[in-house]
C-alpha atoms as a PDB file:
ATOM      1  CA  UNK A   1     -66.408 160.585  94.912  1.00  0.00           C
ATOM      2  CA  UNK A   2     -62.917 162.386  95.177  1.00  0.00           C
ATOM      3  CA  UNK A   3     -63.181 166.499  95.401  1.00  0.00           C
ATOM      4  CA  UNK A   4     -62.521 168.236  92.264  1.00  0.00           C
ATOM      5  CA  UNK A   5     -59.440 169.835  91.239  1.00  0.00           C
ATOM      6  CA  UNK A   6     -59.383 173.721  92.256  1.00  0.00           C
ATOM      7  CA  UNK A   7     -59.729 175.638  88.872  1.00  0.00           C
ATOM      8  CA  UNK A   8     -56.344 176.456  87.606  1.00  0.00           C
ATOM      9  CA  UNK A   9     -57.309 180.146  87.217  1.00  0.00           C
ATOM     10  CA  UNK A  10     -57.843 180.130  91.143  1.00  0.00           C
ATOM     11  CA  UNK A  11     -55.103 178.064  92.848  1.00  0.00           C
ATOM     12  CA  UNK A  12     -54.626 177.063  96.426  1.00  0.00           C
ATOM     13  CA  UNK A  13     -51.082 177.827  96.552  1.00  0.00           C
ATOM     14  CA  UNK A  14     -49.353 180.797  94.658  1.00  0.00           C
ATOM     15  CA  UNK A  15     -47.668 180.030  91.724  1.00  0.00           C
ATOM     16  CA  UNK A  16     -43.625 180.620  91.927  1.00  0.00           C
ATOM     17  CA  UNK A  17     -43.721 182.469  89.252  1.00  0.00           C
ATOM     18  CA  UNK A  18     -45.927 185.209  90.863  1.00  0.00           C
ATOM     19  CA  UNK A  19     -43.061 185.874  93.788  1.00  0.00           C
ATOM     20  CA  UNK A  20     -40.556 187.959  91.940  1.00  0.00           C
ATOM     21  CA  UNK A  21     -39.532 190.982  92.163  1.00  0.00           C
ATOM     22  CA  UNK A  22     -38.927 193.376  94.817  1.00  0.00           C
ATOM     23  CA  UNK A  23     -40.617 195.155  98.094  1.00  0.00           C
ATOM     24  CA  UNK A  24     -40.491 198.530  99.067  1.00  0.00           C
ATOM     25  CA  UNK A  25     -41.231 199.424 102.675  1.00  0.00           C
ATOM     26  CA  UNK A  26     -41.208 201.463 105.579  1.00  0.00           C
ATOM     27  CA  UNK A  27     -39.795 200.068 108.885  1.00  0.00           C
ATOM     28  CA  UNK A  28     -39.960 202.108 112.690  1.00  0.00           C
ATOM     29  CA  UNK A  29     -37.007 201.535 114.054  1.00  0.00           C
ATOM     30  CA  UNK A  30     -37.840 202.995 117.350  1.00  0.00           C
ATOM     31  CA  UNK A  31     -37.330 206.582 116.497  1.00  0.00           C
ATOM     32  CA  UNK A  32     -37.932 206.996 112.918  1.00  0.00           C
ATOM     33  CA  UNK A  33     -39.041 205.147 109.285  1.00  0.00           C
ATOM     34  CA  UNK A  34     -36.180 203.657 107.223  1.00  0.00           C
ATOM     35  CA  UNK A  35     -37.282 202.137 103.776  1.00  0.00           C
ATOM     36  CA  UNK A  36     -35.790 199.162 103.036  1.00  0.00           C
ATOM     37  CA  UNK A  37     -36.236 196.723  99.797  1.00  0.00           C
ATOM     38  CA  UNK A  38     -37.383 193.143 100.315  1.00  0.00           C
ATOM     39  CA  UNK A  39     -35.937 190.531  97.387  1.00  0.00           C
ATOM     40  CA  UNK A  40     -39.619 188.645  97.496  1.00  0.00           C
ATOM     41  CA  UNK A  41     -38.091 185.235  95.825  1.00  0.00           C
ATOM     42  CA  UNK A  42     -35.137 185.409  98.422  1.00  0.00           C
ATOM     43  CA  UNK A  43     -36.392 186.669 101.347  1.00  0.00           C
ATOM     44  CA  UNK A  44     -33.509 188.901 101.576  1.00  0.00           C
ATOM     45  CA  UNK A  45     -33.856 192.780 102.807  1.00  0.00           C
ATOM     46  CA  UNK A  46     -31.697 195.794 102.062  1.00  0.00           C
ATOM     47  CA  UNK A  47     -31.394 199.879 103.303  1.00  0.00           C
ATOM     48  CA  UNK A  48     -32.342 201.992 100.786  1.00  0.00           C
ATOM     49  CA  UNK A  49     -32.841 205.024 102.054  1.00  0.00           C
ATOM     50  CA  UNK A  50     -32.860 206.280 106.178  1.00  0.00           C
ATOM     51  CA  UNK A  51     -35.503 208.477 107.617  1.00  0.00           C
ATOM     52  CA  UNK A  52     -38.293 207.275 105.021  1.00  0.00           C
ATOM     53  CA  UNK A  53     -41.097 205.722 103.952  1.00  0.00           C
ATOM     54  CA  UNK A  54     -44.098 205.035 102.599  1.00  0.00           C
ATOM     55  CA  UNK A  55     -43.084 204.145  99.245  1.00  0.00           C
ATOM     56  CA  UNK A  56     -44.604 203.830  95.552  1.00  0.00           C
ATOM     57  CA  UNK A  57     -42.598 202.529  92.599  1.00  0.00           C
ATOM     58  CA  UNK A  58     -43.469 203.869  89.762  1.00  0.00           C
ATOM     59  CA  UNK A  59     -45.619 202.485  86.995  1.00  0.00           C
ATOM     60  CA  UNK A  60     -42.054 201.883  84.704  1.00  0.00           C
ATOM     61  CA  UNK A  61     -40.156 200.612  87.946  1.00  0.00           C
ATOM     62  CA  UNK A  62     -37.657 203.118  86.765  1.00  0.00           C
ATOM     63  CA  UNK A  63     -38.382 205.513  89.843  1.00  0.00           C
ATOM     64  CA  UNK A  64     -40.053 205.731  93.665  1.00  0.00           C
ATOM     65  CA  UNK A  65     -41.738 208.467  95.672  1.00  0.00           C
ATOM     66  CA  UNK A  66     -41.467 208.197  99.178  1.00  0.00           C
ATOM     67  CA  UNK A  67     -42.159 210.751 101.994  1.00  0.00           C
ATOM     68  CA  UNK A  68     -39.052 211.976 103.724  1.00  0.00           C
ATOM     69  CA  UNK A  69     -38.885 212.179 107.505  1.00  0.00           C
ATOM     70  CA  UNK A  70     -35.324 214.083 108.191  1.00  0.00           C
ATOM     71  CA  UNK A  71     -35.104 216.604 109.087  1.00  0.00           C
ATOM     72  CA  UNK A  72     -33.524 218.954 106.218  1.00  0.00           C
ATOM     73  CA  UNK A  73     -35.545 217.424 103.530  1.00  0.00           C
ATOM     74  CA  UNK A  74     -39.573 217.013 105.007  1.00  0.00           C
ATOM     75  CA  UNK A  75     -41.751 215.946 102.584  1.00  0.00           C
ATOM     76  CA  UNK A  76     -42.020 214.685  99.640  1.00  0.00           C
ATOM     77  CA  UNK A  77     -39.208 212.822  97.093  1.00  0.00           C
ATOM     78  CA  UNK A  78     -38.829 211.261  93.713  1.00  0.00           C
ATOM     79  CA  UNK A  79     -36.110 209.893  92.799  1.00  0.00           C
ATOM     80  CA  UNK A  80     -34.348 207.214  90.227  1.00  0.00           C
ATOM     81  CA  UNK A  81     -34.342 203.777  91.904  1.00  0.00           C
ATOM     82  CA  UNK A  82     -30.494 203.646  91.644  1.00  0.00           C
ATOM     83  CA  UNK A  83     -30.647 206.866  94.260  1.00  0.00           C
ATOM     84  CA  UNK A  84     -29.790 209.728  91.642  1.00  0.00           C
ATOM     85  CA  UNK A  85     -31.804 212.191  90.522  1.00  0.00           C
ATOM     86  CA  UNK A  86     -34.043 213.007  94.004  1.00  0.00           C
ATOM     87  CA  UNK A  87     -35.777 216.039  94.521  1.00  0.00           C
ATOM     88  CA  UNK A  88     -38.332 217.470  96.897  1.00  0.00           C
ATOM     89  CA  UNK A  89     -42.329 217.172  94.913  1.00  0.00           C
ATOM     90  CA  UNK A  90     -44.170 218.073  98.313  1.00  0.00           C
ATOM     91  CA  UNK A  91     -42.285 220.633 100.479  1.00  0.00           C
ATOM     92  CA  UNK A  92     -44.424 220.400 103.301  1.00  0.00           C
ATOM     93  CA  UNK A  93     -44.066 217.827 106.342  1.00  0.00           C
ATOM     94  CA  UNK A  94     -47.786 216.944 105.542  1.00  0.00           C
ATOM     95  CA  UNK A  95     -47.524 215.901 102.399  1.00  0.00           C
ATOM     96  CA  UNK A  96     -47.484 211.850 102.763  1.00  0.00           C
ATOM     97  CA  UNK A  97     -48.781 209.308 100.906  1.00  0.00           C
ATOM     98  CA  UNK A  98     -47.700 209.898  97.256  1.00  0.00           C
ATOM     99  CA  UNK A  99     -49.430 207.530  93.929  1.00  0.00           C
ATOM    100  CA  UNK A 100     -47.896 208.075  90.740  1.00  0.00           C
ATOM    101  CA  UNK A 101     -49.717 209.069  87.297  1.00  0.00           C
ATOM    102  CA  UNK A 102     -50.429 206.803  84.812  1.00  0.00           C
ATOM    103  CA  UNK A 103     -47.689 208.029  82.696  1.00  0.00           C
ATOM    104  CA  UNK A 104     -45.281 208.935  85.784  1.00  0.00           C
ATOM    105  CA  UNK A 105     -45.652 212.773  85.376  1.00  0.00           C
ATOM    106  CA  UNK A 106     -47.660 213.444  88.265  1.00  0.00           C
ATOM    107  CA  UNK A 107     -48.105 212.697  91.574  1.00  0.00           C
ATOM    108  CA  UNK A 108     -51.267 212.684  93.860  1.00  0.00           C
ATOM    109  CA  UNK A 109     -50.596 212.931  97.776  1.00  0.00           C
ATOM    110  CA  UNK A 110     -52.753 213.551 100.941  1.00  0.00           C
ATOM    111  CA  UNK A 111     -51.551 216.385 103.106  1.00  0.00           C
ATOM    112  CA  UNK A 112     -52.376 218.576 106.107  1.00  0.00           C
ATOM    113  CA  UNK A 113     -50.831 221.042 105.573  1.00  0.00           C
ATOM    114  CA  UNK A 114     -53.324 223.819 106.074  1.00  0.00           C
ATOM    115  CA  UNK A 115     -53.651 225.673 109.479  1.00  0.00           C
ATOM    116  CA  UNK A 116     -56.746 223.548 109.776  1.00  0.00           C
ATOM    117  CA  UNK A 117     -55.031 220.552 109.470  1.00  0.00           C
ATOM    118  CA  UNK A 118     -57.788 219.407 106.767  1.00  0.00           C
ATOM    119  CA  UNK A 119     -57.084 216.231 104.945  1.00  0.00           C
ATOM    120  CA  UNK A 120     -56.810 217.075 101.434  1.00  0.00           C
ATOM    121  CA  UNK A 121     -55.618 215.686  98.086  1.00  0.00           C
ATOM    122  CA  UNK A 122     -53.022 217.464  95.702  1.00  0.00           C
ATOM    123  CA  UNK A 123     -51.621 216.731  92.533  1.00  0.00           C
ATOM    124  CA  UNK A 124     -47.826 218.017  91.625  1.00  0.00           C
ATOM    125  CA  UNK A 125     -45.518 217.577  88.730  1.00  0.00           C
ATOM    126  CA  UNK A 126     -43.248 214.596  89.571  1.00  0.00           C
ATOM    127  CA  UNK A 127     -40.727 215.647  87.079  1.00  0.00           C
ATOM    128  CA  UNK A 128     -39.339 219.206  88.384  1.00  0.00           C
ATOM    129  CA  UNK A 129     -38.464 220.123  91.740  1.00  0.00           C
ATOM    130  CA  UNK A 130     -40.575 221.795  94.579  1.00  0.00           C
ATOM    131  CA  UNK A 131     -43.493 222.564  92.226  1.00  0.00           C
ATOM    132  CA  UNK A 132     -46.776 224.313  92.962  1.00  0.00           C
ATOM    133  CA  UNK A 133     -49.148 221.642  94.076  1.00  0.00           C
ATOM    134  CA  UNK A 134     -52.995 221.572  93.059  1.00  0.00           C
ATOM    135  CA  UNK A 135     -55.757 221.169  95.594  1.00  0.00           C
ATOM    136  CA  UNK A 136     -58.125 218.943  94.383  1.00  0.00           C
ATOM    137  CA  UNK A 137     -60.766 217.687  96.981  1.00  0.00           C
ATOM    138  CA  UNK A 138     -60.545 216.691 100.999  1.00  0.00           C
ATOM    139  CA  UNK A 139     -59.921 212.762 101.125  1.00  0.00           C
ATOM    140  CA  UNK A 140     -56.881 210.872 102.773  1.00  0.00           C
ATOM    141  CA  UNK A 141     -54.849 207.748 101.166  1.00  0.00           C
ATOM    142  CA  UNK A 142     -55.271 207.351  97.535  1.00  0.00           C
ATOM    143  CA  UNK A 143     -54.100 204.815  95.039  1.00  0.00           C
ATOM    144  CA  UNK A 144     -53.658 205.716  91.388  1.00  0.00           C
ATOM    145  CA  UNK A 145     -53.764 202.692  88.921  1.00  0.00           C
ATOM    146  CA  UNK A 146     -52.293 202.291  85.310  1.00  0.00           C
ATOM    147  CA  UNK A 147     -55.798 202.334  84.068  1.00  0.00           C
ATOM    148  CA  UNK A 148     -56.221 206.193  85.359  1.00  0.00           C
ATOM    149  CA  UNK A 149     -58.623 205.231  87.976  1.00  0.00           C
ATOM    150  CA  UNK A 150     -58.224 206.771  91.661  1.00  0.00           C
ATOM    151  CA  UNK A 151     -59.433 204.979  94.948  1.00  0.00           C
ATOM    152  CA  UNK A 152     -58.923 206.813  98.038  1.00  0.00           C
ATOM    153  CA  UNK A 153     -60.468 207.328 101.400  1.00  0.00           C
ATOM    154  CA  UNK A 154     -63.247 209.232 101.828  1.00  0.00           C
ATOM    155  CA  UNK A 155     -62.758 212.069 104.237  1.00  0.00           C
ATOM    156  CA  UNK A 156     -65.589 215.094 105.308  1.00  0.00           C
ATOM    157  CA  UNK A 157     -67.098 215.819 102.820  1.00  0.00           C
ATOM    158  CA  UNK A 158     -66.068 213.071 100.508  1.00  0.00           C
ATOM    159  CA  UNK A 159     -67.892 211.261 102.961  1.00  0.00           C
ATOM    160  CA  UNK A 160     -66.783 207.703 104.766  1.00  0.00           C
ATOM    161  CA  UNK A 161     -65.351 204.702 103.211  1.00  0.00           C
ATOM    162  CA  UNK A 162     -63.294 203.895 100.211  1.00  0.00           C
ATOM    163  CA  UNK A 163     -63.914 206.231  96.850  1.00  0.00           C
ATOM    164  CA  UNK A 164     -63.782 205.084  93.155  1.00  0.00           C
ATOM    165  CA  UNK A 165     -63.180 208.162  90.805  1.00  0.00           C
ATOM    166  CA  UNK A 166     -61.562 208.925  87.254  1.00  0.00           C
ATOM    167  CA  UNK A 167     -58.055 210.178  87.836  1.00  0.00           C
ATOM    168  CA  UNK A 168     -58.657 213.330  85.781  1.00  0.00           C
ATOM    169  CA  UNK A 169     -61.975 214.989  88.047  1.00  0.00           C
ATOM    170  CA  UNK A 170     -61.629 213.154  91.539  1.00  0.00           C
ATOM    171  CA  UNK A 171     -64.991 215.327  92.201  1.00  0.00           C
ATOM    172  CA  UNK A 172     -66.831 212.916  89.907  1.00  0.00           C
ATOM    173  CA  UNK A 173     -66.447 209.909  92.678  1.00  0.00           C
ATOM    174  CA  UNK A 174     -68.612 207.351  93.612  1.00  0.00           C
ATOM    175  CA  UNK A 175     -68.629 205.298  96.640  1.00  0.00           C
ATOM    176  CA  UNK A 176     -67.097 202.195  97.061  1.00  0.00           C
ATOM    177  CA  UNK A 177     -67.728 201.319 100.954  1.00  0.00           C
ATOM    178  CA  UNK A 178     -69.436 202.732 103.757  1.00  0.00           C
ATOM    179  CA  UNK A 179     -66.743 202.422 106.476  1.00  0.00           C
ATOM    180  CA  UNK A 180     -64.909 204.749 107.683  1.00  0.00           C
ATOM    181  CA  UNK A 181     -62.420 202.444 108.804  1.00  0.00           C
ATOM    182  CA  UNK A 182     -61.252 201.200 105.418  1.00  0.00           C
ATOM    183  CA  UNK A 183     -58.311 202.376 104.428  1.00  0.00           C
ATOM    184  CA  UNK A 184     -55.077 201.326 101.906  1.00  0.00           C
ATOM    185  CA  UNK A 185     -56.721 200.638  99.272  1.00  0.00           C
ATOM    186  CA  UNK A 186     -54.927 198.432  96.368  1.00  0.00           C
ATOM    187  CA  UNK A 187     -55.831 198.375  92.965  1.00  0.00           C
ATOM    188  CA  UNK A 188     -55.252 194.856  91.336  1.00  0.00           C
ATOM    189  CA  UNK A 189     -52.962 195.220  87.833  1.00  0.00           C
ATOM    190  CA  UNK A 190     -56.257 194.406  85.493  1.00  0.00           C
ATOM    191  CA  UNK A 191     -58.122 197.263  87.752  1.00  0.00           C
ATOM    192  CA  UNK A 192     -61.034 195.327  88.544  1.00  0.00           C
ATOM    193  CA  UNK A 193     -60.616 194.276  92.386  1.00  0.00           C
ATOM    194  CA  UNK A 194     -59.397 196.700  95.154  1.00  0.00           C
ATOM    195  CA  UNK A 195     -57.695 195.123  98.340  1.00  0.00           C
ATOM    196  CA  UNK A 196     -57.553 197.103 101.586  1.00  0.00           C
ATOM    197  CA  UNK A 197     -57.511 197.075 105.463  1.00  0.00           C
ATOM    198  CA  UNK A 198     -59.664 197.717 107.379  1.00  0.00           C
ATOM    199  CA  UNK A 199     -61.576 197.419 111.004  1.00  0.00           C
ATOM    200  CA  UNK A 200     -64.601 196.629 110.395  1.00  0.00           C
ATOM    201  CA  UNK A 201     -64.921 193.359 113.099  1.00  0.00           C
ATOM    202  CA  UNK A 202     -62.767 195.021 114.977  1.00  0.00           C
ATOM    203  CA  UNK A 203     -59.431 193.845 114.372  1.00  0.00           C
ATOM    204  CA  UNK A 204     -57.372 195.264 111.189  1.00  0.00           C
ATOM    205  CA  UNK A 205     -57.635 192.494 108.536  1.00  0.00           C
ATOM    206  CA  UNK A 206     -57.552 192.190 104.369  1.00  0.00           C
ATOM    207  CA  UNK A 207     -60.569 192.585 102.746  1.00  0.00           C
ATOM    208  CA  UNK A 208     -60.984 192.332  98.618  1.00  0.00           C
ATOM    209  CA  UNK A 209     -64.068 194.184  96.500  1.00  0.00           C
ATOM    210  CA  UNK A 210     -64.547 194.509  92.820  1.00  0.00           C
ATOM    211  CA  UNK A 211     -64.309 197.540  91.614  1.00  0.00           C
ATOM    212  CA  UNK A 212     -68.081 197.932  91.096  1.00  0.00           C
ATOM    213  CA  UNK A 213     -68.788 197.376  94.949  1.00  0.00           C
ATOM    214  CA  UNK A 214     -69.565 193.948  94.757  1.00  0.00           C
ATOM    215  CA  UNK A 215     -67.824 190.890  95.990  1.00  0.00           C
ATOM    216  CA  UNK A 216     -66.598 191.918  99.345  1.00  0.00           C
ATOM    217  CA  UNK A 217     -64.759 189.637 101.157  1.00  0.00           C
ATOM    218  CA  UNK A 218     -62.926 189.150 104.307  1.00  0.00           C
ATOM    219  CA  UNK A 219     -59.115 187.764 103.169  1.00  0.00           C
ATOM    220  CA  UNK A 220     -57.401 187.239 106.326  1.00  0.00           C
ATOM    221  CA  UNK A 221     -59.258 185.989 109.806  1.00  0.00           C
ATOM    222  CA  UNK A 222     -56.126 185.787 112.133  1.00  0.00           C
ATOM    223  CA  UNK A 223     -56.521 187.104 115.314  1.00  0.00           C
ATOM    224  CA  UNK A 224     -52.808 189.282 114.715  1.00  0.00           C
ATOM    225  CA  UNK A 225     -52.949 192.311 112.871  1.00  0.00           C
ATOM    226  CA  UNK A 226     -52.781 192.416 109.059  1.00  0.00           C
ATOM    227  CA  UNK A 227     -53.029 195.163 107.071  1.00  0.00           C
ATOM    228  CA  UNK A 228     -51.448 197.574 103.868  1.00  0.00           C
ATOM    229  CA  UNK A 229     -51.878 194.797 100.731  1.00  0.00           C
ATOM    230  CA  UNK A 230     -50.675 195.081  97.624  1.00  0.00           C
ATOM    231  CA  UNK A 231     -50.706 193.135  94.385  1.00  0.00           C
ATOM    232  CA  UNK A 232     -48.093 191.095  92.652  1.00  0.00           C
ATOM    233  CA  UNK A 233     -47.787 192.549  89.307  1.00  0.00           C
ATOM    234  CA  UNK A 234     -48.935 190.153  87.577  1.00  0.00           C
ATOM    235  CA  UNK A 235     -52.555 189.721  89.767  1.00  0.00           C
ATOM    236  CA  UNK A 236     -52.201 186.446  91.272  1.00  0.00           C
ATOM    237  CA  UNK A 237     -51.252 187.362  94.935  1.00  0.00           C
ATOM    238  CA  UNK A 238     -51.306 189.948  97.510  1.00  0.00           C
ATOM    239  CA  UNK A 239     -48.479 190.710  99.979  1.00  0.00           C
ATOM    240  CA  UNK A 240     -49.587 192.220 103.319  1.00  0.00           C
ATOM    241  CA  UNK A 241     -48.159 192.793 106.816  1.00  0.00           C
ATOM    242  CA  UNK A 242     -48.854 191.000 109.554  1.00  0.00           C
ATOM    243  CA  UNK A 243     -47.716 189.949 113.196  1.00  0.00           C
ATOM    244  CA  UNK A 244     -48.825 186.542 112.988  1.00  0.00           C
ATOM    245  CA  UNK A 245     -46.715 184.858 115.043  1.00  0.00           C
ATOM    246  CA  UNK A 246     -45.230 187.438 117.031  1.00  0.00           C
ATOM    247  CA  UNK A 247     -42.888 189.831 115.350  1.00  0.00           C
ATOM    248  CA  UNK A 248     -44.085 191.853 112.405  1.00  0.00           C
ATOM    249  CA  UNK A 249     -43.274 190.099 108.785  1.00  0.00           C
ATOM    250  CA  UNK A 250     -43.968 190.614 104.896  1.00  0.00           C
ATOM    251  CA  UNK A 251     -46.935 187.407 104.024  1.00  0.00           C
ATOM    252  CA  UNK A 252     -47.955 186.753 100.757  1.00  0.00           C
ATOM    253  CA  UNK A 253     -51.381 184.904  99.838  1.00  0.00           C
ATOM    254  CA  UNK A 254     -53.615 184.274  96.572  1.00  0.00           C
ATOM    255  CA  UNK A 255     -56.425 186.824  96.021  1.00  0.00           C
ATOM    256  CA  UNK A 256     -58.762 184.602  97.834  1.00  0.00           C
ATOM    257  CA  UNK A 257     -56.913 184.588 101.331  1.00  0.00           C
ATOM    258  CA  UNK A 258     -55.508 181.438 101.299  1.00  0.00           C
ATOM    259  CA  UNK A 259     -51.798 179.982 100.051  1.00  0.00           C
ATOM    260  CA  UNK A 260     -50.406 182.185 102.782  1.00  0.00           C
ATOM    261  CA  UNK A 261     -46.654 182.242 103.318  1.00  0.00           C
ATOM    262  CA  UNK A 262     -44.037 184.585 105.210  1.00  0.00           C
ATOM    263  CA  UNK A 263     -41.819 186.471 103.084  1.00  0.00           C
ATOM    264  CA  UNK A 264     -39.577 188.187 104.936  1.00  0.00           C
ATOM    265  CA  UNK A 265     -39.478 189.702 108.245  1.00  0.00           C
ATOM    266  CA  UNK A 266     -38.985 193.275 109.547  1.00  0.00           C
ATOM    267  CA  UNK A 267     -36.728 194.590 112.062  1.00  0.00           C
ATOM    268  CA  UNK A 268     -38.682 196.646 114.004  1.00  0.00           C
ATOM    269  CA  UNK A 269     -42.481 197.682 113.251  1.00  0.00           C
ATOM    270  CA  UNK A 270     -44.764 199.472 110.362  1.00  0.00           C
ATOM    271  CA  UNK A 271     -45.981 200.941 113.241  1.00  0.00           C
ATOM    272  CA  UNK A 272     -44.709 203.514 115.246  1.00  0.00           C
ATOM    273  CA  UNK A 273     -44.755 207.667 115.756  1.00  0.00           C
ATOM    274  CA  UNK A 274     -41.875 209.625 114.439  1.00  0.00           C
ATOM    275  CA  UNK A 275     -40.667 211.592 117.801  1.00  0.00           C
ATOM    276  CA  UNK A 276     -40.051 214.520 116.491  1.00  0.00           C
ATOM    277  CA  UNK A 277     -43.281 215.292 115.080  1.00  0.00           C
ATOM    278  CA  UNK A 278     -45.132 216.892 118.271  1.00  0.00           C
ATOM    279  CA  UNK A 279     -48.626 215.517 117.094  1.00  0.00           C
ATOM    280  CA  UNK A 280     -50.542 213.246 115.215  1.00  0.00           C
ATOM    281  CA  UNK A 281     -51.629 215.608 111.975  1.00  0.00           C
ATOM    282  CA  UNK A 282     -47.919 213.996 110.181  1.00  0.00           C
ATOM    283  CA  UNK A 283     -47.435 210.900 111.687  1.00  0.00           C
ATOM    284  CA  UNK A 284     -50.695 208.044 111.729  1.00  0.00           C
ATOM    285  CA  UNK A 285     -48.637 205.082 112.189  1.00  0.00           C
ATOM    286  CA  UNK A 286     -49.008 202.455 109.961  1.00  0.00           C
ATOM    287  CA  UNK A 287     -52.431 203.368 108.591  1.00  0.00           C
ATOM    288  CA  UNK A 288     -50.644 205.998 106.677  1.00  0.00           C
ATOM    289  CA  UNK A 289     -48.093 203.522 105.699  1.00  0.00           C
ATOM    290  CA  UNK A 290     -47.842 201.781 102.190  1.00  0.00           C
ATOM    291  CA  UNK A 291     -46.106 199.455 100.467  1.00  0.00           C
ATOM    292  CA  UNK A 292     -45.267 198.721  96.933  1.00  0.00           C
ATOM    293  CA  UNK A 293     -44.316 195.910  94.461  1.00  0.00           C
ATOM    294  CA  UNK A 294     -42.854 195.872  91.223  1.00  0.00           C
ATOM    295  CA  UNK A 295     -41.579 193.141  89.119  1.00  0.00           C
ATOM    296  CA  UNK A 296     -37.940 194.156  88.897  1.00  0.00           C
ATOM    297  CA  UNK A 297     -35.485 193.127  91.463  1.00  0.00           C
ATOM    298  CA  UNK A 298     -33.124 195.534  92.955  1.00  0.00           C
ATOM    299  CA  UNK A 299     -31.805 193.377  95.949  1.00  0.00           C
ATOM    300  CA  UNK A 300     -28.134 192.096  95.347  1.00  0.00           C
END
């Protein structure tokens, strides 16, 4: 008898109408991050701002975060998508990694920016400049979701592995993996699966979990490298980088790993050290990179 038809809430292939929108990411070229925009039905990819990355649209579309790398502004930045209105949020060259509120006042960001070099988590005002950040608990790379819910990276005494916490008392977390190389974690828009990358077998793949800790499952099984996914907004695929094929490029796939297709490719690397930073607590490469998605397109 012939196979039966794949579901049509699970398809093989990603729908069209899930590739819109635009990318936000950071690319090494050689020296230091540049974020560029990626049109994700075009393929096309624009400058948006030199000497950053690691970028976060937030929840309205109507603004980004990013961490600045030059020299006269280190740190932390929100700004309109349209370029006006930036200002620094996290003053220190630490301060990386920024995740917007669900309501776009705040922002949570990992930093080292103690004399220790402890990896910590702050929250700051997004809306007024250079504000007094709170210190919340030690962790590294966290992802706040429209829902309120906070995954990030266990780190000390948050323990190893991914964390699953309420946005409003991070201390009241819960463990979501045990390995201490999982990292990027990715909230899907209905909050109830978390992509991220990790190590794990030894080479940096996508893995998907719900949100309760079950379902894990390996996404990607290339022998390239593939890591930092992220959700379309509406659910039904996950863009990711990868150097499949030789030079690094944008993929997209369906939330169960298959459907994969090259978006667009990078100039350089998401990898690389910033030169001027004379050791590793500010600069991790690209497992301290991130990438975001949102529904709006900004590429001409």
């Amino acid at each position: 008898s012939s196979a039966p038809a794949p579901a049509a809430n699970n398809p093989r292939t990603i729908p069209a109408a899930s590739l819109v929108g635009t990318i936000a990411f950071g690319d090494f070229n050689g020296v230091t991050y540049d974020l560029y925009f990626g049109d994700v039905a075009g393929g096309q990819t624009v400058l948006w701002q030199s000497e950053a990355s690691q970028p976060t649209f937030s929840n309205d579309g109507k603004r980004i975060a990013y961490h600045s790398w030059a020299s006269n502004s280190r740190g932390l930045i929100a700004a309109n998508v349209d370029h006006s209105g930036g200002f620094l949020v996290g003053t220190f060259l630490e301060d990386q990694l920024p995740t917007w509120s669900p309501d776009d006042s705040r922002l949570l960001f990992l930093s080292r920016r103690t004399g220790t070099r402890q990896s910590q988590l702050y929250v700051a005002p997004s809306t007024q400049e250079r504000p007094e950040a709170q210190f919340l608990l030690e962790g590294e790379y966290p992802t706040w979701h429209a829902s309120g819910v906070v995954v990030f990276k266990g780190w000390e005494t948050t323990g190893k592995g991914l964390r699953v916490a309420p946005g409003d008392d991070l201390s009241a977390f819960r463990p979501l993996t045990d390995f201490d190389g999982d990292t990027a974690p990715a909230l899907s828009p209905d909050g109830k699966r978390v992509a991220f990358m990790s190590n794990r077998e030894d080479n940096w793949d996508i893995y998907v979990i719900n949100i309760d800790g079950s379902g894990l499952k390996r996404l990607t099984t290339d022998a390239a490298q593939d890591g930092l996914p992220v959700w379309s907004p509406d659910g039904k695929a996950i863009a990711f980088v990868s150097n499949r094929g030789g030079p690094w490029a944008m993929w997209a796939m369906t939330p169960d790993g298959t459907g994969i297709r090259q978006l667009f490719t990078y100039r350089g690397s998401p990898d690389g050290f910033v030169a001027s930073e004379p050791t590793l607590d500010t600069t991790r490469g690209w497992a301290e990179e991130r990438i975001s998605w949102t529904a709006a397109r900004f590429v001409p």
